[in-house]
C-alpha atoms as a PDB file:
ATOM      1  CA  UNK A   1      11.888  42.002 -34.435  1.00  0.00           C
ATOM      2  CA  UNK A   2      12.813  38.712 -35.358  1.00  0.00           C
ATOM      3  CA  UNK A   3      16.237  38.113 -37.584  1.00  0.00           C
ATOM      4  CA  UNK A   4      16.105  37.170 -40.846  1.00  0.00           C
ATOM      5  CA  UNK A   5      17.725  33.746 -41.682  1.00  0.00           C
ATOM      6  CA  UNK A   6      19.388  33.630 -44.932  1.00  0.00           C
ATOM      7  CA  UNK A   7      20.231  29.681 -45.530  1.00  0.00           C
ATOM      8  CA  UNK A   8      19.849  26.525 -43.654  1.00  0.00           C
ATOM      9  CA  UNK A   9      22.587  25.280 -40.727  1.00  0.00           C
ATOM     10  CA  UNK A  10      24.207  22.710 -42.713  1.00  0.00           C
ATOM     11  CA  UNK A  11      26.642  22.434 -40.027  1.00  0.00           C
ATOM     12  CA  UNK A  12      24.643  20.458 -37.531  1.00  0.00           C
ATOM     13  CA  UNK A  13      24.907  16.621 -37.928  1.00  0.00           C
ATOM     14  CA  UNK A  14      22.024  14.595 -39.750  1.00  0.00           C
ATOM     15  CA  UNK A  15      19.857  12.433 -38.103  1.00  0.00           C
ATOM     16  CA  UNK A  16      20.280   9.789 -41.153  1.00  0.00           C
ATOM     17  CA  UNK A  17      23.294   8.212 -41.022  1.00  0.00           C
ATOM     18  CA  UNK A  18      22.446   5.916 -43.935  1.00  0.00           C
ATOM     19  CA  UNK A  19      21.853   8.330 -46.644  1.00  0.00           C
ATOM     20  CA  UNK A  20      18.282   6.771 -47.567  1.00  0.00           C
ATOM     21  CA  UNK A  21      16.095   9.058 -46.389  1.00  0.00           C
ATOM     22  CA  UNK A  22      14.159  11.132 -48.178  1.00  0.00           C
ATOM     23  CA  UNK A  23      16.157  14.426 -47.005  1.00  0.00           C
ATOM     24  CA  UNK A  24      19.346  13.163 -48.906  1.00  0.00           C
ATOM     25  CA  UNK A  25      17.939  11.658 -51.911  1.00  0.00           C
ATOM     26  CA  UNK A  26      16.443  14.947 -52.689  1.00  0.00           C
ATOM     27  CA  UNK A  27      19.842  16.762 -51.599  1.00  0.00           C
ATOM     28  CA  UNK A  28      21.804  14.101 -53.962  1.00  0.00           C
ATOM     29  CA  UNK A  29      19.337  14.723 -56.862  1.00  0.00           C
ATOM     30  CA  UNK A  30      19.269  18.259 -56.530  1.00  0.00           C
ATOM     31  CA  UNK A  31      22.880  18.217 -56.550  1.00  0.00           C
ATOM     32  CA  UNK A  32      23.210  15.978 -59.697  1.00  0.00           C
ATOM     33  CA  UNK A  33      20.598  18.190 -61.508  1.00  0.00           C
ATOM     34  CA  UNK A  34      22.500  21.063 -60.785  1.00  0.00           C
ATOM     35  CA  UNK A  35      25.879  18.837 -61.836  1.00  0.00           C
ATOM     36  CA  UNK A  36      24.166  18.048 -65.396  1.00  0.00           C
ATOM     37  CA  UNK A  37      23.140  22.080 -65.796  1.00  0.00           C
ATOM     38  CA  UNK A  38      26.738  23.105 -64.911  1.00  0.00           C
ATOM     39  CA  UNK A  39      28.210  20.777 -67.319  1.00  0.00           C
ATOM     40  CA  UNK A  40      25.629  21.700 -70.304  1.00  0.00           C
ATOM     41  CA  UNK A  41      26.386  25.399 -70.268  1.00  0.00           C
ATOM     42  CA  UNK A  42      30.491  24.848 -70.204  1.00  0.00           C
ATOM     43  CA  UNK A  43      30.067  23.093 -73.258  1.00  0.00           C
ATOM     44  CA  UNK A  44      27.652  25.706 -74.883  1.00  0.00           C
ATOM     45  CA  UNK A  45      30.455  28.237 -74.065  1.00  0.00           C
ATOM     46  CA  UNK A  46      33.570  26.191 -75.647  1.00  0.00           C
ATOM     47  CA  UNK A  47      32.548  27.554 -79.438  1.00  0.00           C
ATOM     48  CA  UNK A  48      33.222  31.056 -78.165  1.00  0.00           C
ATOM     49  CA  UNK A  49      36.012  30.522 -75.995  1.00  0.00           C
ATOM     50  CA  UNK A  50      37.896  27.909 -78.804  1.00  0.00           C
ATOM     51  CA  UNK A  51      37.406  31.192 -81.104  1.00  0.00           C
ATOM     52  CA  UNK A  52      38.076  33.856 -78.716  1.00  0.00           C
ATOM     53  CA  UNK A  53      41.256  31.741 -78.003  1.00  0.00           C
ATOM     54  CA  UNK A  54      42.682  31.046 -81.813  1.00  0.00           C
ATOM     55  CA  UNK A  55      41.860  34.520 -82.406  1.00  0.00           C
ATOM     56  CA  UNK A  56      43.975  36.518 -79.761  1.00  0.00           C
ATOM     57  CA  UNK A  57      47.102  33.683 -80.414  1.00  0.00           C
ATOM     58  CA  UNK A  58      46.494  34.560 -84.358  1.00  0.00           C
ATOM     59  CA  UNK A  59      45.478  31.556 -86.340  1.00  0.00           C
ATOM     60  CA  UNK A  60      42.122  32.675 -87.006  1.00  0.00           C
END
């Protein structure tokens, strides 16, 4: 039986060195993607946690 392979072996060293290939354009806009999606749902939370704060301190 063959084992199952959870992730990727990031740890090895790319064969770009440039960071033009196609491999790391995709990595860099997956990672900015994931960046903007991050960013969107902290700010969709700061209503509730501006309120959540105010009210425990009292000036609500």
């Amino acid at each position: 039986m063959e084992p199952v392979k959870m992730e990727e072996d990031t740890t090895s060293p790319s064969s770009c060195s440039s960071g033009q290939c196609p491999e790391c354009e995709k990595s860099a806009q997956e990672a900015r993607e994931n960046e903007e999606m991050s960013m969107a749902f902290l700010l969709a939370l700061m209503p509730v946690i501006s309120l959540t704060f105010f009210g425990q301190v009292g000036l609500l």
